[in-house]
C-alpha atoms as a PDB file:
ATOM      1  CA  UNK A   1      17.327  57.188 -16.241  1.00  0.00           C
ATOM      2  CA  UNK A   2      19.577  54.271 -16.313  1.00  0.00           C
ATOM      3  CA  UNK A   3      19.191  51.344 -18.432  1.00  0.00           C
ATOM      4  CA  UNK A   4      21.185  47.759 -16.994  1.00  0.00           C
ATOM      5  CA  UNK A   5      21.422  44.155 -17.197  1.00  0.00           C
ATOM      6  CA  UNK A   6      21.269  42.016 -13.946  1.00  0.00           C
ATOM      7  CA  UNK A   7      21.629  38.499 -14.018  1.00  0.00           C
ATOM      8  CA  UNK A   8      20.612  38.951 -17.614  1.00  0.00           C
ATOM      9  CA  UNK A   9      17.405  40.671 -16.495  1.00  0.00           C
ATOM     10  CA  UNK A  10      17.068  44.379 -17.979  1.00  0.00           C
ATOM     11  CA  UNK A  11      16.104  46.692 -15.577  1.00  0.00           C
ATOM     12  CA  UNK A  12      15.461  50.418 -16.043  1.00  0.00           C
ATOM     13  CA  UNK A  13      16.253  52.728 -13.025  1.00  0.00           C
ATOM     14  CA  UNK A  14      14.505  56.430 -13.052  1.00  0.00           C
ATOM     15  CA  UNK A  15      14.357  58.084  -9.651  1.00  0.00           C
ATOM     16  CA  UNK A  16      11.320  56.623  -7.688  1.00  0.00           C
ATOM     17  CA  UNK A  17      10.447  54.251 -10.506  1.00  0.00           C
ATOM     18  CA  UNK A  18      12.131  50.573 -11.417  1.00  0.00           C
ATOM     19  CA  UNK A  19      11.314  48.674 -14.561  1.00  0.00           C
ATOM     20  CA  UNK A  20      12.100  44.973 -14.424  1.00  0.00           C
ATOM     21  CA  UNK A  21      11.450  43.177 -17.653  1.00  0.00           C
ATOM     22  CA  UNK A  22      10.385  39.677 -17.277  1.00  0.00           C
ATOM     23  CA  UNK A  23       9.793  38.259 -20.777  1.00  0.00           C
ATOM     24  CA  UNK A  24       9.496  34.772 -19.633  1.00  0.00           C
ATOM     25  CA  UNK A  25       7.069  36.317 -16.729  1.00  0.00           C
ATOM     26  CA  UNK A  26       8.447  33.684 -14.323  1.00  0.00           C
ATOM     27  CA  UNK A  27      10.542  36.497 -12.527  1.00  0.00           C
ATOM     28  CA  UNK A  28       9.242  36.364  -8.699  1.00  0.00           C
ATOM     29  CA  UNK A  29       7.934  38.953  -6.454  1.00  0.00           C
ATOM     30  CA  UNK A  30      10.996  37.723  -3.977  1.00  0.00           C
ATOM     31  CA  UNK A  31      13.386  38.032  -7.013  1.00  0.00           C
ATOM     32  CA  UNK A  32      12.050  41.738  -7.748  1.00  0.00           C
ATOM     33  CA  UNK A  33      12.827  42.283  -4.258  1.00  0.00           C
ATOM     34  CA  UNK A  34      16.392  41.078  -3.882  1.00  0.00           C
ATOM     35  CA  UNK A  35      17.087  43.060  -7.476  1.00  0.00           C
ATOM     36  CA  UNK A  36      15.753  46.200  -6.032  1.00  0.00           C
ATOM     37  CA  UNK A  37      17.754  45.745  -2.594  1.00  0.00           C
ATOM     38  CA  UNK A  38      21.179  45.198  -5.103  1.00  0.00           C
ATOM     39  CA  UNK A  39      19.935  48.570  -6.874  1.00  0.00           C
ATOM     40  CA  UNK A  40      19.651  50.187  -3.201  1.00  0.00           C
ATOM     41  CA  UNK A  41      23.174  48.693  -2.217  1.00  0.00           C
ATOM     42  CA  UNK A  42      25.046  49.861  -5.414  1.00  0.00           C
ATOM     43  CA  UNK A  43      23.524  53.252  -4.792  1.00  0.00           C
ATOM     44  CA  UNK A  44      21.356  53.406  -8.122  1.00  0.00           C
ATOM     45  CA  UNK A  45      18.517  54.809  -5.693  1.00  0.00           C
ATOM     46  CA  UNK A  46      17.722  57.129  -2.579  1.00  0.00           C
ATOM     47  CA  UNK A  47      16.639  54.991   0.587  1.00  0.00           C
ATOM     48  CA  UNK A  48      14.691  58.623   1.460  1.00  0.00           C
ATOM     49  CA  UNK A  49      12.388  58.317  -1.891  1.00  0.00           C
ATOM     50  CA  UNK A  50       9.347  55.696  -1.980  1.00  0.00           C
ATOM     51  CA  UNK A  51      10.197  53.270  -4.919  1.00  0.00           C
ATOM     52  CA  UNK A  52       7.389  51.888  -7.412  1.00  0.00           C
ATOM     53  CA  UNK A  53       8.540  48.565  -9.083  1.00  0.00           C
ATOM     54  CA  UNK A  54       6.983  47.358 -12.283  1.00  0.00           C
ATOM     55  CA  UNK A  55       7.965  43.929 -13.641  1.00  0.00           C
ATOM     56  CA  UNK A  56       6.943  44.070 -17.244  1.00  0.00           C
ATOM     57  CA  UNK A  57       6.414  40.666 -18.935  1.00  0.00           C
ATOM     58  CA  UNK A  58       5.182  41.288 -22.380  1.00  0.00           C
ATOM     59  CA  UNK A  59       7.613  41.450 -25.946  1.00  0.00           C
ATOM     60  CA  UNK A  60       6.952  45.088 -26.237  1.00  0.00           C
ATOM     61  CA  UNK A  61       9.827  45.393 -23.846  1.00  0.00           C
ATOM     62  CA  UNK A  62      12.293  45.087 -26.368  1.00  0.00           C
ATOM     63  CA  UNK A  63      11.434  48.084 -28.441  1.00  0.00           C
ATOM     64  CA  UNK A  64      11.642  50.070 -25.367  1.00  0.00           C
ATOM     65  CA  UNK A  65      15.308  49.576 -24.285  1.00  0.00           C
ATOM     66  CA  UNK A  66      16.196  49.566 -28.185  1.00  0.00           C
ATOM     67  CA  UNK A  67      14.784  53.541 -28.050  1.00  0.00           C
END
């Protein structure tokens, strides 16, 4: 697992899972999409897995990366 900011958006990598927290929830399926090719690019994940993507928009958020 990899915890990182992006833009100022936290995003937590595992291997076929991305968290994108959104507390704002205005964060756009087109924006989760370019974030996730820039993860793919930077080689934080395998182009040979299938990738779920969860944008999380609620305040718990911030007593998950604080773990």
């Amino acid at each position: 697992m990899k915890k990182l900011q992006v833009n100022g958006i936290d995003i937590v990598v595992y291997k076929t899972k991305v968290k994108i927290f959104d507390p704002t929830g205005k964060l756009s399926d087109d924006h989760a999409i370019l974030l996730l090719e820039y993860l793919h690019f930077e080689g934080f994940l395998d182009s040979n897995k299938q990738i779920h993507c969860e944008i999380i928009c609620n305040d718990w958020y911030l007593n998950f990366l604080n773990f």
